[in-house]
Protein backbone atom coordinates (compact mmCIF):
# COMPACT_ATOMS: atom_id res chain seq x y z
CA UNK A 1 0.00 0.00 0.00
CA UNK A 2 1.60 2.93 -0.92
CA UNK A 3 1.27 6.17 1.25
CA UNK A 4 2.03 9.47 -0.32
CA UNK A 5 1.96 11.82 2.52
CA UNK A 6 2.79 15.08 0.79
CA UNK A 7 -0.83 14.36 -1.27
CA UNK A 8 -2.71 13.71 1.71
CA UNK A 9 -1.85 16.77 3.43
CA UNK A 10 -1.88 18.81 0.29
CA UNK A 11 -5.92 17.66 -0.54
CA UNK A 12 -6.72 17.96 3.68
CA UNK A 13 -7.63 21.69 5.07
CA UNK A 14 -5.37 22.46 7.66
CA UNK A 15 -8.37 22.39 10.36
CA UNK A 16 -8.40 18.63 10.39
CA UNK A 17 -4.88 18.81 11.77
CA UNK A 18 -3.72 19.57 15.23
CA UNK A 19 -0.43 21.02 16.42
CA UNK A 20 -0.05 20.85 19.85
CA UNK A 21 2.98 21.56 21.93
CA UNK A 22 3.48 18.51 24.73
CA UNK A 23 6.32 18.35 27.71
CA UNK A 24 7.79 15.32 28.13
CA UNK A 25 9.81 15.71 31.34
CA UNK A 26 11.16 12.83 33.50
CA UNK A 27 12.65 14.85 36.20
CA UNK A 28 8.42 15.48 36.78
CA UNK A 29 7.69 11.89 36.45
CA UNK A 30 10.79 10.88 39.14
CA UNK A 31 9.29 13.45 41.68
CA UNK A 32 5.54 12.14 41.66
CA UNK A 33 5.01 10.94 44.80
CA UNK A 34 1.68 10.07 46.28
CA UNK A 35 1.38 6.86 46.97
CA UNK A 36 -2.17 6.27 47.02
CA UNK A 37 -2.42 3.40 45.07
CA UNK A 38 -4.61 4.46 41.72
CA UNK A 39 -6.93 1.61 39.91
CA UNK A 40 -7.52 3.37 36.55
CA UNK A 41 -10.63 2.29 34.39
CA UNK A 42 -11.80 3.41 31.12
CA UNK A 43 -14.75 4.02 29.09
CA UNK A 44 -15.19 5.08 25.28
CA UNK A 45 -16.55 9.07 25.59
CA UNK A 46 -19.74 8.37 24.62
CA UNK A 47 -23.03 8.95 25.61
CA UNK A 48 -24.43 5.94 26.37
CA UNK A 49 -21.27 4.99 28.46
CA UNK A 50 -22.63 7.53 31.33
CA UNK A 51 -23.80 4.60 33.36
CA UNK A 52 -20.36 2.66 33.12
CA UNK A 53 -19.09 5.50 34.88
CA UNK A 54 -19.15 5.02 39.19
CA UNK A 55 -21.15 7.51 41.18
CA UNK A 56 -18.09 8.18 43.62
CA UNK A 57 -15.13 10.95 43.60
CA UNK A 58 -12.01 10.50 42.38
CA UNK A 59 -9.96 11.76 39.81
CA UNK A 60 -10.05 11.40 35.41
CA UNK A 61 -8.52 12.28 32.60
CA UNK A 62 -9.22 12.56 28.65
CA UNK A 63 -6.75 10.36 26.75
CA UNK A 64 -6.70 10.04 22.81
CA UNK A 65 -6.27 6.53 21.04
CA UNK A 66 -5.70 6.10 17.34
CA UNK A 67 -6.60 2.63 17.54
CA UNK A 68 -3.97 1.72 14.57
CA UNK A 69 -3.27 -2.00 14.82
CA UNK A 70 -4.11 -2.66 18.23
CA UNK A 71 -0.71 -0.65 19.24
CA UNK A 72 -0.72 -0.10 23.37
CA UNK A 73 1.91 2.68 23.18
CA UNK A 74 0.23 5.60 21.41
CA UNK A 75 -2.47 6.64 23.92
CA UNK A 76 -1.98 10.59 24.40
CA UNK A 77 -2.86 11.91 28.14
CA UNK A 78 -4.59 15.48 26.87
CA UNK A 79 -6.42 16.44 30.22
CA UNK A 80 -6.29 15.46 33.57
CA UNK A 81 -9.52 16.48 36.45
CA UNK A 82 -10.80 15.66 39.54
CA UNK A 83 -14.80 14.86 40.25
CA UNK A 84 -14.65 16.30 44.50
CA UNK A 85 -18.15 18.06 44.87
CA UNK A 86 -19.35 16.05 41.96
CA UNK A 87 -19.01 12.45 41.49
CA UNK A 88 -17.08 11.15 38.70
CA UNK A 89 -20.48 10.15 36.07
CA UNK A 90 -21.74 13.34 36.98
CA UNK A 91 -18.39 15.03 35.53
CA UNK A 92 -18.70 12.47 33.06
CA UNK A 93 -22.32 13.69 31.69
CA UNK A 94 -21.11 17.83 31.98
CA UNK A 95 -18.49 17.39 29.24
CA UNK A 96 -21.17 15.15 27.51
CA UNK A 97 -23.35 18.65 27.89
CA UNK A 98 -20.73 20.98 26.95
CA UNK A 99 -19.84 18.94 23.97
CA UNK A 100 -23.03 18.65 23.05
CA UNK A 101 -23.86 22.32 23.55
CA UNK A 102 -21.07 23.77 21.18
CA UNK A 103 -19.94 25.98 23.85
CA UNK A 104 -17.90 26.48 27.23
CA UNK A 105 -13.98 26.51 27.52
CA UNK A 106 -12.43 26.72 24.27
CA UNK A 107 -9.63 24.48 24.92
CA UNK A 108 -11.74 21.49 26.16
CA UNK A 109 -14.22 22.27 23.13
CA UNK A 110 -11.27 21.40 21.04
CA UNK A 111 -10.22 18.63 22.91
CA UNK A 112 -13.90 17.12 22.86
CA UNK A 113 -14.31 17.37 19.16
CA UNK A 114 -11.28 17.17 17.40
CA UNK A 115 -11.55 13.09 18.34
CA UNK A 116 -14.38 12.13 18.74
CA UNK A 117 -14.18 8.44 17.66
CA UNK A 118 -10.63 8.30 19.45
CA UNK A 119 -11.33 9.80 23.05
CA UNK A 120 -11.48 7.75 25.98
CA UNK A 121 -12.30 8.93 29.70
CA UNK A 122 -10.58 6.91 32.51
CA UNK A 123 -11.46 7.39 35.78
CA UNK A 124 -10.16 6.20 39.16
CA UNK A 125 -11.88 6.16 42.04
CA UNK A 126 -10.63 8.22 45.43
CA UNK A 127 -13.19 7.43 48.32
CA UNK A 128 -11.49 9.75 50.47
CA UNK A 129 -12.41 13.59 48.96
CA UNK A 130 -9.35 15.16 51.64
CA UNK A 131 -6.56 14.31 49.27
CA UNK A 132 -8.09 14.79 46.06
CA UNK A 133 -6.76 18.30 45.41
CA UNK A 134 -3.42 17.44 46.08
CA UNK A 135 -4.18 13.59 44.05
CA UNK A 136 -5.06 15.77 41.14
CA UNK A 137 -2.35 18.58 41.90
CA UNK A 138 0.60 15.41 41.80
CA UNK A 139 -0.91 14.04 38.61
CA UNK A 140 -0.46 17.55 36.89
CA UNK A 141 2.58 17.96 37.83
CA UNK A 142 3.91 14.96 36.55
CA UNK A 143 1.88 14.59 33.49
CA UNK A 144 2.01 18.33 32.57
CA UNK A 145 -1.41 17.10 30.02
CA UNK A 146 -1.35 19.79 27.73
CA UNK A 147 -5.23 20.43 27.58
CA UNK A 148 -4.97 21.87 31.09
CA UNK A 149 -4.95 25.39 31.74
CA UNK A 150 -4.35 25.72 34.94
CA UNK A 151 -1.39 23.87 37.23
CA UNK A 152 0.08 23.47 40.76
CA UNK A 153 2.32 26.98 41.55
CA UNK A 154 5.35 24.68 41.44
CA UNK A 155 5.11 24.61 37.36
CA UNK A 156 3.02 27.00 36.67
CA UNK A 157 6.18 29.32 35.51
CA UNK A 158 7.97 26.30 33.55
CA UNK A 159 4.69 25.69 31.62
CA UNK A 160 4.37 29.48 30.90
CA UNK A 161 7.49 29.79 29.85
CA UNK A 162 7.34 26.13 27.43
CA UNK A 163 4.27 27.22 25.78
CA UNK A 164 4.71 31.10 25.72
């Protein structure tokens, strides 16, 4: 099969594509360290998968999947969240809304449709709502997902200065 990338982009509208600037950094992965032990699940983001989704806290995130031949090792962490005063379906069914709706934060809008037969919400669950700010405040800083907007203080300048 013969794969002539120079067409392909040259008969696609730039719009289909997206460019998006991601940190890699393992000196953030080495300091990560809660040690709450995390049990992550997943569900397709979907609709209909709202009732797959536990009615408990805990902390999520919005990870892309190509799906291309069943390959484990290009899943893309774009967004990472915590469900405290709401439980984790009920975050579940607001980005469902917002989606649906067309409108909200611009950032997450993109995130939601650009992919919409490759996004996947996992979710795991935190039973004890005390430490989920600073669950979901370790998990940023490590991950540094690039849909997020908003970090711990620690990397808030590094991040401003990466994608300045």
């Amino acid at each position: 099969m013969a794969f002539d990338l120079a067409a392909q982009l040259a008969s696609e509208r730039l719009g289909s594509f997206h460019v998006k600037r991601v940190l890699l950094s393992p000196s953030h992965w080495n300091s990560y360290s809660n040690t709450l032990p995390l049990t992550w699940m997943h569900v397709k983001f979907e609709p209909a998968n709202s009732v797959l989704v536990p009615n408990t806290t805990g902390v999520y995130s919005f990870v892309v999947d190509p799906g291309i031949s069943q390959h484990p090792g290009t899943r893309y962490l774009l967004y990472l969240g915590r469900a405290r005063g709401l439980s984790l379906r009920a975050r579940f069914q607001t980005y469902i809304r917002e989606k649906d709706a067309g409108k909200g934060r611009a950032t997450i809008q993109a995130m939601l449709n650009k992919w919409p037969d490759h996004l996947w919400f996992y979710y795991a669950e935190v039973a004890n709502t005390t430490v989920i700010d600073d669950l979901e405040d370790a998990l940023l800083a490590a991950y540094l997902p690039p849909f997020n907007q908003t970090f711990p203080a620690e990397v808030r300048k590094i991040m401003k200065v990466v994608f300045a």
